[in-house]
Protein backbone atom coordinates (compact mmCIF):
# COMPACT_ATOMS: atom_id res chain seq x y z
CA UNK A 1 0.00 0.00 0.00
CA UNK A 2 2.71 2.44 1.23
CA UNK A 3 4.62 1.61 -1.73
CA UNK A 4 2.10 2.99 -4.51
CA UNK A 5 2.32 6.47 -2.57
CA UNK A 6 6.25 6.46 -2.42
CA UNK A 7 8.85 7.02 -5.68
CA UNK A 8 10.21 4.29 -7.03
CA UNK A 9 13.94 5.76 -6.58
CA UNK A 10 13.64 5.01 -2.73
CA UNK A 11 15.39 1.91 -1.90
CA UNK A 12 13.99 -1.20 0.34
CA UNK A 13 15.28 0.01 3.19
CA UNK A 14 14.29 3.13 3.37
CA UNK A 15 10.89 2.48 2.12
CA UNK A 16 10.60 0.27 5.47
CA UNK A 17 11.68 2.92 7.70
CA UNK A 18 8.77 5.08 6.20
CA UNK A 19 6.57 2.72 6.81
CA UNK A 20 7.12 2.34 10.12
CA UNK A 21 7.16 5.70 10.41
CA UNK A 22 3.75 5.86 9.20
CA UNK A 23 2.02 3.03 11.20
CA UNK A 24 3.91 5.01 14.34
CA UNK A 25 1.80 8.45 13.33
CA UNK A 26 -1.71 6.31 12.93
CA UNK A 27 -2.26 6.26 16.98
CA UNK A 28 -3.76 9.22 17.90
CA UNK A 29 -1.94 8.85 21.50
CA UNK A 30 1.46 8.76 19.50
CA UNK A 31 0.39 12.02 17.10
CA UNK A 32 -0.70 13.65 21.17
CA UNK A 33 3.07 12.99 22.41
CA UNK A 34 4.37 14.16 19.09
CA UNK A 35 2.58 17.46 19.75
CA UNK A 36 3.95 17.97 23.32
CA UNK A 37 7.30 17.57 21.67
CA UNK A 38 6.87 20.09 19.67
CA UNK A 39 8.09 22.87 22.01
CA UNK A 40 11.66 21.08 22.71
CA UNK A 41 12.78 18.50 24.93
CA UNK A 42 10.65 17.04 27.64
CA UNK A 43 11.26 14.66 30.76
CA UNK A 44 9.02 11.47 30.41
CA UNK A 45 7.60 13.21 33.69
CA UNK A 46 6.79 16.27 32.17
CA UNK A 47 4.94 14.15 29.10
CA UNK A 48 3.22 11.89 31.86
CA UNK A 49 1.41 14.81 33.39
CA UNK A 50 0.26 15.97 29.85
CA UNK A 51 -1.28 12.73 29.49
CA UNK A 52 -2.70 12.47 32.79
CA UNK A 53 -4.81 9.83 31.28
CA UNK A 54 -2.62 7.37 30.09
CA UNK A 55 -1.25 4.84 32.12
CA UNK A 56 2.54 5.31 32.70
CA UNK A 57 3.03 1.44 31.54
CA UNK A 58 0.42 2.25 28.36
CA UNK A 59 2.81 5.97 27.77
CA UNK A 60 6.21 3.94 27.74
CA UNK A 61 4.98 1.31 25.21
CA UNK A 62 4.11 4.89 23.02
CA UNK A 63 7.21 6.16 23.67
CA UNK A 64 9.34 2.61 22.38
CA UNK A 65 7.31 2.66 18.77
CA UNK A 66 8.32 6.23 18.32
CA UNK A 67 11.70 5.54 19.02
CA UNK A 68 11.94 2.49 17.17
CA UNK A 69 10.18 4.20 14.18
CA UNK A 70 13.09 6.33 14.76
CA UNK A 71 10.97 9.41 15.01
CA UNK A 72 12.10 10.53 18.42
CA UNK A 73 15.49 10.78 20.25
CA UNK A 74 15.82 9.46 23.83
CA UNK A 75 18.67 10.31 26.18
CA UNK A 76 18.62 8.70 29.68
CA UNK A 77 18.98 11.59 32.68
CA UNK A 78 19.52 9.65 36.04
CA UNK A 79 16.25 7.40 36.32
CA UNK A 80 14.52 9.91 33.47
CA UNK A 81 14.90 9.68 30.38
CA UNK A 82 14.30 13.21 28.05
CA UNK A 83 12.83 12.87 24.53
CA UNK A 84 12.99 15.75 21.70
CA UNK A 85 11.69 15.46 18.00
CA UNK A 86 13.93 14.21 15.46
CA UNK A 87 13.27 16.50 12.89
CA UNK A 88 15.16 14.38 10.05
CA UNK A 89 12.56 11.68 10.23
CA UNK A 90 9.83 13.51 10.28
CA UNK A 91 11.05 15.26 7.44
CA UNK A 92 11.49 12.32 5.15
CA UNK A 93 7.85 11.56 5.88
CA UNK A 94 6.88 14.87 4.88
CA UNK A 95 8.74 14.73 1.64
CA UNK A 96 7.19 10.92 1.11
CA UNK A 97 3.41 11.94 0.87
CA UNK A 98 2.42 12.80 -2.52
CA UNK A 99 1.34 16.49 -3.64
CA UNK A 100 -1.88 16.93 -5.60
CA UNK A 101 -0.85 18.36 -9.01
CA UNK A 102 -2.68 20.82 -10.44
CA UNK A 103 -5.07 19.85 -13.48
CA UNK A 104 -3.87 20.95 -16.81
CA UNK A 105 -7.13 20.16 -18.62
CA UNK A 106 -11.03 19.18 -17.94
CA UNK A 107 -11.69 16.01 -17.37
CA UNK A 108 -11.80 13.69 -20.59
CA UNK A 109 -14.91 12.59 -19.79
CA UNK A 110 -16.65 15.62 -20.48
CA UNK A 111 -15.08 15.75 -23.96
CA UNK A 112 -17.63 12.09 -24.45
């Protein structure tokens, strides 16, 4: 499926990152954490109380796919560990979604 919406220049491997990428973004939990990211760096703690309602097990397991997908960095602080955006990734997913072209003629079908 992913593969019809990304160039064929992309190699395997990349193309598998991507999609792991994307099946990380599809939980809206995930897209949530993503946001609090967005203004910098932020303790696990600090994420935890912005998702008061998420179990701490259920906000770790989040926290693995979207480091796994590679989509956020993770450096331990004592017992805490602090998480940031990486940009890069998120930026090749950007670049992988297809833009809408704009039409050059009518439809053909009206020519019938």
């Amino acid at each position: 499926m992913i593969e019809s919406m990304i160039a064929e220049s992309i190699n395997p491997a990349s193309r598998s990152g991507l999609q792991r990428g994307f099946q990380a973004l599809s939980d809206p939990t995930r897209l949530r954490i993503l946001g609090l990211l967005e203004g910098g760096t932020r303790c696990v703690c600090e994420l935890q109380s912005g998702l008061s309602e998420i179990a701490p097990n259920l906000l770790s397991h989040h926290l693995r796919v979207l480091r796994e997908a590679g989509l956020v960095h993770a450096v331990r602080r004592g017992r805490w560990i602090d998480y940031s955006l990486n940009a890069e990734a998120l930026e090749q997913l950007r670049k992988a979604i297809p833009r809408p072209k704009a039409f050059a003629a009518a439809c053909v079908c009206e020519d019938i």
